[in-house]
N, C-alpha and C. Protein backbone atom coordinates (compact mmCIF):
# COMPACT_ATOMS: atom_id res chain seq x y z
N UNK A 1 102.21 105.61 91.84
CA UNK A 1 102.08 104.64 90.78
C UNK A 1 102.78 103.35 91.23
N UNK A 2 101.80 102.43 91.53
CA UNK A 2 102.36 100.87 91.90
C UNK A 2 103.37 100.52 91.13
N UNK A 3 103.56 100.93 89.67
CA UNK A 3 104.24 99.92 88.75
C UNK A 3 105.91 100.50 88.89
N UNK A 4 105.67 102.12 89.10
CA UNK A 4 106.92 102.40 89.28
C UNK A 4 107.61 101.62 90.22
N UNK A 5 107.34 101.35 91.61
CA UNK A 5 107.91 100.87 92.65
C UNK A 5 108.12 99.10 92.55
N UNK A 6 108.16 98.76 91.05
CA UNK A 6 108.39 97.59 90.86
C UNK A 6 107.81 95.97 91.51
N UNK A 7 106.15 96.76 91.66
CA UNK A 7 105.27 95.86 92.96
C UNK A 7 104.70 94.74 91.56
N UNK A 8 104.85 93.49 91.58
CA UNK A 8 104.36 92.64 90.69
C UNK A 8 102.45 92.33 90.99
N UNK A 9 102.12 91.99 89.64
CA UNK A 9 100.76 92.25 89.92
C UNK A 9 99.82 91.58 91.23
N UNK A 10 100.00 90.31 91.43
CA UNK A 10 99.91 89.64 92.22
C UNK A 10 99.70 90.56 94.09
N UNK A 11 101.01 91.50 94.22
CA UNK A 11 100.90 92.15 94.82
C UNK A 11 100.30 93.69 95.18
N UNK A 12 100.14 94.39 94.01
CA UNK A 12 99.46 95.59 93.60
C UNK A 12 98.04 95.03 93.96
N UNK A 13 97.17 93.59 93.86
CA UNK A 13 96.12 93.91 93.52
C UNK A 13 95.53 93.80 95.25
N UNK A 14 96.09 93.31 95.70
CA UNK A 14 95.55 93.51 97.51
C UNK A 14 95.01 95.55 98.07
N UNK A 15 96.64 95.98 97.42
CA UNK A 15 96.66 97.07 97.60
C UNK A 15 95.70 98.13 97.26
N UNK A 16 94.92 97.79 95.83
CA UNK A 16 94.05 98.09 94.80
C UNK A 16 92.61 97.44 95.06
N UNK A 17 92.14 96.71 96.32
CA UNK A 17 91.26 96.10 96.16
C UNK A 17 90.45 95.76 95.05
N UNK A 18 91.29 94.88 94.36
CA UNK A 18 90.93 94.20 92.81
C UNK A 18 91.40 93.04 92.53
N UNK A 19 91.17 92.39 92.23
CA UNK A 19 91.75 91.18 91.29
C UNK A 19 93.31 91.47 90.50
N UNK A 20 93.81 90.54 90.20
CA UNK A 20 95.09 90.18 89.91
C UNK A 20 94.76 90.41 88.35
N UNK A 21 93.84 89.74 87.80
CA UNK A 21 93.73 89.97 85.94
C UNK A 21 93.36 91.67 86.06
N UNK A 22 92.23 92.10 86.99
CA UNK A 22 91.84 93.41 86.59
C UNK A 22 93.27 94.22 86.39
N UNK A 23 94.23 94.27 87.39
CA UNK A 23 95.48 94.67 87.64
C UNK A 23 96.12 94.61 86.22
N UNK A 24 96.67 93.71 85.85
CA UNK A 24 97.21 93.19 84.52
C UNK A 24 96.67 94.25 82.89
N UNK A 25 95.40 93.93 83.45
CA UNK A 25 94.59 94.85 82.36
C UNK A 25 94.86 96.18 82.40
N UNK A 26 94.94 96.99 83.40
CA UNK A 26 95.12 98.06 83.61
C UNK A 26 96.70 98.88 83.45
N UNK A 27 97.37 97.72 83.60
CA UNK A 27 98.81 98.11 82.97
C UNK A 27 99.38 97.49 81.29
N UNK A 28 98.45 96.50 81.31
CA UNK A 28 98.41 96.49 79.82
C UNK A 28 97.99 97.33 78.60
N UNK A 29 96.74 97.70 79.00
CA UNK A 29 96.25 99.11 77.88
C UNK A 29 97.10 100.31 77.87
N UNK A 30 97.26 100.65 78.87
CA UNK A 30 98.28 102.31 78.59
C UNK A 30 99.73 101.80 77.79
N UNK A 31 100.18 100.65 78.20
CA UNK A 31 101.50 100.13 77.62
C UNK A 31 101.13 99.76 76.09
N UNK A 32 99.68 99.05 75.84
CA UNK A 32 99.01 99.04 74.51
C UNK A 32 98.92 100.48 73.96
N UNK A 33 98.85 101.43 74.04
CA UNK A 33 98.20 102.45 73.35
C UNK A 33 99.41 103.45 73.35
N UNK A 34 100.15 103.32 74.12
CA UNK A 34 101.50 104.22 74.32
C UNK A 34 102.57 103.44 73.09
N UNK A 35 102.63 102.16 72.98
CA UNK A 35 103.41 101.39 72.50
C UNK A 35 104.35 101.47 72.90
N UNK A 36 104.68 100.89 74.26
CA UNK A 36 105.87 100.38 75.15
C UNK A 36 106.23 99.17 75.31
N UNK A 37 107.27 98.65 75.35
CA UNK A 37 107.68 97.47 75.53
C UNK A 37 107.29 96.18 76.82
N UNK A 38 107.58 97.59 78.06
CA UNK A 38 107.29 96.87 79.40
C UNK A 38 107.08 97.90 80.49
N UNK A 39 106.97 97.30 81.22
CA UNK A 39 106.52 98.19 82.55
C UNK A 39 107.54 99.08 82.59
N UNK A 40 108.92 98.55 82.39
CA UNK A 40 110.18 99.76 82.49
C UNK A 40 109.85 100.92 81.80
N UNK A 41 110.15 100.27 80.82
CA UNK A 41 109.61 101.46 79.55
C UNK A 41 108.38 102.34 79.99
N UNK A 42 107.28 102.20 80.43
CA UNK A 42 105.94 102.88 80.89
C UNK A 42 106.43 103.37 81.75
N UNK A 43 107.24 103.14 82.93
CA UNK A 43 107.99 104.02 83.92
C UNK A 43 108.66 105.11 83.57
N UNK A 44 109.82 104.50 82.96
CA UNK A 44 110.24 105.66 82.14
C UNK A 44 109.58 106.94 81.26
N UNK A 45 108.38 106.02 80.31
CA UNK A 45 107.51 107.45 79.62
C UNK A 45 106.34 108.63 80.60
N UNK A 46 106.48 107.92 82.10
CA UNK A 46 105.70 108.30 82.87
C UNK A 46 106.52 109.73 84.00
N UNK A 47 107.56 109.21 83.94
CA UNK A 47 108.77 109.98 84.47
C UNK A 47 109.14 111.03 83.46
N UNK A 48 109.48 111.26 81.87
CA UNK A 48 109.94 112.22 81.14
C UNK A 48 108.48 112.80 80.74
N UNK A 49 107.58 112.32 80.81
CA UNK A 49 105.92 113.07 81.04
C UNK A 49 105.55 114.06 82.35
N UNK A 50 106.27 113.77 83.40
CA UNK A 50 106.45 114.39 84.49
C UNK A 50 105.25 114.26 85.39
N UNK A 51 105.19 112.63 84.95
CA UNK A 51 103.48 111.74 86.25
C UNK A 51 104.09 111.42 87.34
N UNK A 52 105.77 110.93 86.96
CA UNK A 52 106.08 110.73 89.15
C UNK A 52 107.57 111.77 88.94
């Protein structure tokens, strides 16, 4: 998970062969629908979920 390793979008999206907004989007909805604050927070609910 890119976001854990604190990679800003800009940089994730090379990695992802995608665009920089697609990127954005894709960490925006789960953080939308989870109702998290920020990427920390999504790290964190991703970690006591036992995803990394």
């Amino acid at each position: 998970m890119l976001v854990s390793e604190g990679l800003p979008t800009d940089e994730m999206a090379p990695k992802l062969v995608i665009g920089a907004a697609t990127v954005h989007t894709h960490v925006y909805r789960p953080r939308h629908k989870l109702n998290v604050r920020d990427r920390a927070q999504l790290v964190s609910f991703a970690h006591s979920c036992g995803l990394l």
